[in-house]
Protein backbone atom coordinates (compact mmCIF):
# COMPACT_ATOMS: atom_id res chain seq x y z
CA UNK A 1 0.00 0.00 0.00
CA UNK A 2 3.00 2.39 0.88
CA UNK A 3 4.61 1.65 -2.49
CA UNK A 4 1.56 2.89 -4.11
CA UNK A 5 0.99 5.64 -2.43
CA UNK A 6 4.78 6.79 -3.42
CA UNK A 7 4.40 5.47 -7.39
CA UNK A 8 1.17 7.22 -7.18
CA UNK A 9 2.91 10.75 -5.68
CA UNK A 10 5.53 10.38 -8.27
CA UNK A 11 3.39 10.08 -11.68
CA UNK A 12 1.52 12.68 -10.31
CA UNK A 13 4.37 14.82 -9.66
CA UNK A 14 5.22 14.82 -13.48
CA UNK A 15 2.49 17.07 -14.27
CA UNK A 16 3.57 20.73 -13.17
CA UNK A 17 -0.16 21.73 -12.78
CA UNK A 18 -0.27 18.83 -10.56
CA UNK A 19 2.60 18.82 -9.03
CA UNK A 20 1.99 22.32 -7.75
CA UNK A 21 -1.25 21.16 -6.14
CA UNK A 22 0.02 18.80 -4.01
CA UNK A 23 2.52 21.03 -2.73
CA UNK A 24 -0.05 23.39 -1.82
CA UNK A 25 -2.35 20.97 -0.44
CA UNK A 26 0.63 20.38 2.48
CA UNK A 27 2.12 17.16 1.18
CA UNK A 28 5.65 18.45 1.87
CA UNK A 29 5.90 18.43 5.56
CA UNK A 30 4.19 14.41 5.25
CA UNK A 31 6.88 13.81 2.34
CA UNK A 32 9.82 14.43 5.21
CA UNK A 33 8.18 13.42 7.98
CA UNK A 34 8.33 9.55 5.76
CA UNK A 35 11.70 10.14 5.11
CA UNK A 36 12.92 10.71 8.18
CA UNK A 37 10.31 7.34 9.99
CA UNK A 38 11.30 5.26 7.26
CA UNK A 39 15.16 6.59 6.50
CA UNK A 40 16.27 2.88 7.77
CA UNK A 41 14.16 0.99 4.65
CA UNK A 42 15.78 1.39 1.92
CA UNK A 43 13.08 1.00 -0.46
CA UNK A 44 10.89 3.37 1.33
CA UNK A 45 14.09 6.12 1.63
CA UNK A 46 14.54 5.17 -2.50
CA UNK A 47 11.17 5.86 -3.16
CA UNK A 48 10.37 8.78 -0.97
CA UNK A 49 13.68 10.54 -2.03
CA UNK A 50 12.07 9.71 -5.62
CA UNK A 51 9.37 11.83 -4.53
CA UNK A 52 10.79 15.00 -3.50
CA UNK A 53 13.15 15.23 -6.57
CA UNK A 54 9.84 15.07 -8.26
CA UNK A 55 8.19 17.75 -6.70
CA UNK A 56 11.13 19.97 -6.73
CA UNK A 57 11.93 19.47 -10.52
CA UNK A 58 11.66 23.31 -11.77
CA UNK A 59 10.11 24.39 -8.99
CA UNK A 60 11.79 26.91 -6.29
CA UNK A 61 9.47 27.37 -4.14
CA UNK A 62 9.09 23.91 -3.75
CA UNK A 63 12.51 23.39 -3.16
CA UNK A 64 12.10 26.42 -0.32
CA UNK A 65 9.42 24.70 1.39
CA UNK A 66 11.11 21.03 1.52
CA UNK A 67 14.34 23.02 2.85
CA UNK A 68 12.02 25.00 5.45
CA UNK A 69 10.53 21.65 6.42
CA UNK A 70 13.98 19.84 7.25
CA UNK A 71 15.09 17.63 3.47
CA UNK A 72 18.24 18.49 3.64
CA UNK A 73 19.07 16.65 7.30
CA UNK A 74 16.56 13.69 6.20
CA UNK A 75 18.15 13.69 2.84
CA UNK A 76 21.73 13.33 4.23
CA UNK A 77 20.77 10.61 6.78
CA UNK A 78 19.31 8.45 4.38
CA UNK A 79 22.42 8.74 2.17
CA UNK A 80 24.55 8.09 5.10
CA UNK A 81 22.49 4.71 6.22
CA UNK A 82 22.49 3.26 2.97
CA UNK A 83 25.95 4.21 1.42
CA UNK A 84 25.95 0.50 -0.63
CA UNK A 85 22.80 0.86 -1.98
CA UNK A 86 22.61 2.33 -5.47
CA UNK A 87 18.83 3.28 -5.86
CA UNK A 88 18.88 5.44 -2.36
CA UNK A 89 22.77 7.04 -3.28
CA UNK A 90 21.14 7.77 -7.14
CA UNK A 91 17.32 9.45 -5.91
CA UNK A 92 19.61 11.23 -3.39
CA UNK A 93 21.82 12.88 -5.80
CA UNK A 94 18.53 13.79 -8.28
CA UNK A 95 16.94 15.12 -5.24
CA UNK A 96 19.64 17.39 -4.07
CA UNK A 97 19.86 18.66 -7.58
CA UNK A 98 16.69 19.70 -8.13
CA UNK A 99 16.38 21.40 -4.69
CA UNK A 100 19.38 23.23 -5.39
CA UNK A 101 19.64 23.62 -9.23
CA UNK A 102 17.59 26.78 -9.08
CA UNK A 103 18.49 28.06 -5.52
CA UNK A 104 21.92 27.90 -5.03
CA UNK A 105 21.38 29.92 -1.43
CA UNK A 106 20.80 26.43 -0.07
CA UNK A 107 23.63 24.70 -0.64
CA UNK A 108 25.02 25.84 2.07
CA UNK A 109 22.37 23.63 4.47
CA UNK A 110 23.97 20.24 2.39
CA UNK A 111 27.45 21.32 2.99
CA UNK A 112 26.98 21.85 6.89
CA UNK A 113 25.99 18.62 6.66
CA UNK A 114 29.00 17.21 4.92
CA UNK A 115 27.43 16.29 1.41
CA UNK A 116 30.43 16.77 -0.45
CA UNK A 117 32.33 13.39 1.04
CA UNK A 118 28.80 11.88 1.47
CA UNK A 119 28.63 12.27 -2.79
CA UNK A 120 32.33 11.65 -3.25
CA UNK A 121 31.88 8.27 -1.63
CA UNK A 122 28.90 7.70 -3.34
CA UNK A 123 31.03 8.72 -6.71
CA UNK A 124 33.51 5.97 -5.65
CA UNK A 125 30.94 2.98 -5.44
CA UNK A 126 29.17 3.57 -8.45
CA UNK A 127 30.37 6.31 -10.77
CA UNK A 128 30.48 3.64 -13.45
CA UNK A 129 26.46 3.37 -12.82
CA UNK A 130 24.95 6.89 -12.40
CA UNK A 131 28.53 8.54 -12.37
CA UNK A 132 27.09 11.82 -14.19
CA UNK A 133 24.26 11.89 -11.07
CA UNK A 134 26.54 12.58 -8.38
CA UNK A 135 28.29 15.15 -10.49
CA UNK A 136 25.18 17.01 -11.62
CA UNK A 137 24.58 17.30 -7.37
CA UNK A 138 28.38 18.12 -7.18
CA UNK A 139 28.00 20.94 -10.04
CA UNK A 140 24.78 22.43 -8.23
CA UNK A 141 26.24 22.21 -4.88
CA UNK A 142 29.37 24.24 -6.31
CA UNK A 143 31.49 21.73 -4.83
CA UNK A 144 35.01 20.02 -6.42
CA UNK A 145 34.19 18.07 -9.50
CA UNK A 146 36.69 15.96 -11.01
CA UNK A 147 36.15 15.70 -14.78
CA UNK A 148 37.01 12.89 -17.06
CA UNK A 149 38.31 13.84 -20.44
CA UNK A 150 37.00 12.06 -22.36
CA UNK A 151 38.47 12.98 -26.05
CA UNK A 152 41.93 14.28 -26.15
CA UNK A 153 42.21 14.94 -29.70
CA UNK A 154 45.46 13.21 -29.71
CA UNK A 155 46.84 11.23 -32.81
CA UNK A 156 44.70 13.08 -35.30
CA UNK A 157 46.61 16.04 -37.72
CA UNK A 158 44.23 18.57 -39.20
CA UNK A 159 45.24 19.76 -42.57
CA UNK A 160 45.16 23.28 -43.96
């Protein structure tokens, strides 16, 4: 019944229309409040943390009222408890972007609470699986991001 009630929040949440309704109708403060009962589950942090990148794609004010209502330390705790598995370390990193992509004034909450090793660990396990997911939340959260070149150019002569 839980899972539902998450799948349900999440398809939802991909209609902006929509998506602003449920923040309105007070959702937000019930959204953190599950994180933070259930951060020891780690299907119920996966899909709750699911949830709130949802509801804070493209939406600041969103993003303000999750902050206001404590995401950041539930966010961070969850990541912390489950730092081996991949689907809580992945909906983490989307949402911490989205909360911060358009309101960089918060990133300051994440890095009192020591997000940058949190994400470099997370980096670590499974860069080779969501690699570019844990950078995006690096990027936003202004923090240290080591870049891989990828083409060097070398070998090849250009001709005039």
């Amino acid at each position: 019944m839980v899972c539902f009630f998450y799948f349900r929040i999440t398809a939802l949440a991909g209609n902006d229309d929509v998506k602003r309704q449920l923040v309105k109708s007070g959702i937000v403060p019930i959204i953190v409040s599950l994180l933070t009962r259930y951060s020891s589950n780690p299907t119920a942090s996966t899909l709750t943390l699911k949830c709130v990148a949802a509801l804070t794609l493209r939406e600041q004010g969103h993003s303000k009222e999750f902050l206001e209502n404590g995401a950041p330390e539930a966010i961070v705790e969850c990541l912390k408890i489950h730092p081996d598995v991949a689907s809580v370390q992945k909906n983490g990193c989307w949402a911490i972007r989205n909360m911060v992509a358009r309101c960089r004034e918060y990133n300051s909450k994440f890095h009192e609470l020591g997000i940058q090793s949190i994400l470099d660990r997370s980096y670590d396990k499974f860069g080779k699986e969501f690699g570019f997911d844990v950078k995006s939340a690096l990027r936003d959260l202004e923090c240290e991001v080591k870049l891989d070149e990828q083409w060097t150019g070398k070998g090849v002569q250009m001709q005039q």
